[in-house]
C-alpha atoms as a PDB file:
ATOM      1  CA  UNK A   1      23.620 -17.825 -27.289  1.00  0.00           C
ATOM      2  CA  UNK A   2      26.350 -15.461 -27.225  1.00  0.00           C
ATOM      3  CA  UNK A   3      29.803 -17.340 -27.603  1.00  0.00           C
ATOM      4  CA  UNK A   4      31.298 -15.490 -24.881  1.00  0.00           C
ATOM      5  CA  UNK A   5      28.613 -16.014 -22.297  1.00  0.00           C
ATOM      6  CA  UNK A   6      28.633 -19.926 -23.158  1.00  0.00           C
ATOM      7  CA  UNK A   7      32.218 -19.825 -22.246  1.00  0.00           C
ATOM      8  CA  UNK A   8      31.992 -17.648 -19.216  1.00  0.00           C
ATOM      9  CA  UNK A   9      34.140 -14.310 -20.712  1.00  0.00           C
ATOM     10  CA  UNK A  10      30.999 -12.016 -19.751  1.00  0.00           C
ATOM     11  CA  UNK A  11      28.222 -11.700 -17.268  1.00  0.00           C
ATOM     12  CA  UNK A  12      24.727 -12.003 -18.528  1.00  0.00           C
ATOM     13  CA  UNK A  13      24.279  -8.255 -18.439  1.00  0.00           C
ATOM     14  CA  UNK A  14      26.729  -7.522 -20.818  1.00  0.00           C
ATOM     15  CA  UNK A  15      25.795 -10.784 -22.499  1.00  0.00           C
ATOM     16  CA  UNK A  16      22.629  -8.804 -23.256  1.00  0.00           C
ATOM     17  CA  UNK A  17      23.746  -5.768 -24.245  1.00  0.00           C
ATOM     18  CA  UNK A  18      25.847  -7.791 -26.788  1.00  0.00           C
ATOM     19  CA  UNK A  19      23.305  -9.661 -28.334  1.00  0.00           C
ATOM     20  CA  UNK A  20      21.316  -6.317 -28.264  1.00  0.00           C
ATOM     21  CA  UNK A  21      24.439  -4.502 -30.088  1.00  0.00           C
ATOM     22  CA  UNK A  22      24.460  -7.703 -32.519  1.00  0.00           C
ATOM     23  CA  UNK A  23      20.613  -7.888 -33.072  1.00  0.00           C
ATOM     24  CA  UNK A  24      20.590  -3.818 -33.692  1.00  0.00           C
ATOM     25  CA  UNK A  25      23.902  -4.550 -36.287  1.00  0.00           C
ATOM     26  CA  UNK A  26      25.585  -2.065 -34.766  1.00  0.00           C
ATOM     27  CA  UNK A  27      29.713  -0.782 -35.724  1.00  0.00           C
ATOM     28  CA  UNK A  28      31.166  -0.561 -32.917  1.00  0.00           C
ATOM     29  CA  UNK A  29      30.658  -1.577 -29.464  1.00  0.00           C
ATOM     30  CA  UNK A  30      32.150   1.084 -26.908  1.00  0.00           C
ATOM     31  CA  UNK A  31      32.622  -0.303 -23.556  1.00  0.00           C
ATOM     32  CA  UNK A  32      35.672  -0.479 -21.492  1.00  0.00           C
ATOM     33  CA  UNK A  33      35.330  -4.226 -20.350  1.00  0.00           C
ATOM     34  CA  UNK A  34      38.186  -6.149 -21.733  1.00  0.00           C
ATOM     35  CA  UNK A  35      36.137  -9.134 -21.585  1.00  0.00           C
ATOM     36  CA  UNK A  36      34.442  -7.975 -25.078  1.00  0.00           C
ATOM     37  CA  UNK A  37      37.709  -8.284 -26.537  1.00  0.00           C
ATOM     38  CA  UNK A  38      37.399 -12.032 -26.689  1.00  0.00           C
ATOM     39  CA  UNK A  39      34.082 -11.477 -29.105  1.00  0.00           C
ATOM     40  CA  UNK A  40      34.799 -11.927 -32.459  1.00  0.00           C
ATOM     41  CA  UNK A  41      31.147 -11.044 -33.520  1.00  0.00           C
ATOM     42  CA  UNK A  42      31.237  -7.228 -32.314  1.00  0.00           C
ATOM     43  CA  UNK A  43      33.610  -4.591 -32.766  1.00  0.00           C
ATOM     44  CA  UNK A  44      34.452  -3.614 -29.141  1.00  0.00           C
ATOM     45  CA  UNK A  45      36.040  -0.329 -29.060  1.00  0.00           C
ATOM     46  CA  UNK A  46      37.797   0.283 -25.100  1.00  0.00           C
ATOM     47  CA  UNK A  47      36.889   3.768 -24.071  1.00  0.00           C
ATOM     48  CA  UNK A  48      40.512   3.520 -21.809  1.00  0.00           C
ATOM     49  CA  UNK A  49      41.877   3.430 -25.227  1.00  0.00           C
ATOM     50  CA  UNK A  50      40.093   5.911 -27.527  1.00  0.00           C
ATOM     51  CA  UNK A  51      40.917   8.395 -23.714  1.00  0.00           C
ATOM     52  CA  UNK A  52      44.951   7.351 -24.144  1.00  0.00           C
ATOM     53  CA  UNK A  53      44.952   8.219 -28.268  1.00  0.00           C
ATOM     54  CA  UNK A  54      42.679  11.351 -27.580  1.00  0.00           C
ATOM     55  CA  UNK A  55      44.898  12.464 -24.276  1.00  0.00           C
END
């Protein structure tokens, strides 16, 4: 199980697209849910952020 899910950080949607980004080994995770920023085992990259360095 995803850490984050056990602990209640994330709903089980993006639970699943977690474990999906994990299974697939993926980089970086862009979403712009701050609640991915509590998972150690992805990358999460906030799209509010890469928009405030770009803009």
């Amino acid at each position: 199980m995803i850490p984050a899910r056990k602990d209640g950080a994330v709903r089980t949607p993006d639970a699943i697209h977690a474990a999906t980004a994990l299974h697939e080994g993926t980089d970086l995770f862009l979403t712009n849910d701050r609640a991915f920023r509590t998972m150690s085992e992805l990358r999460p990259l906030l799209l509010d952020d890469v928009l405030s360095a770009v803009g």
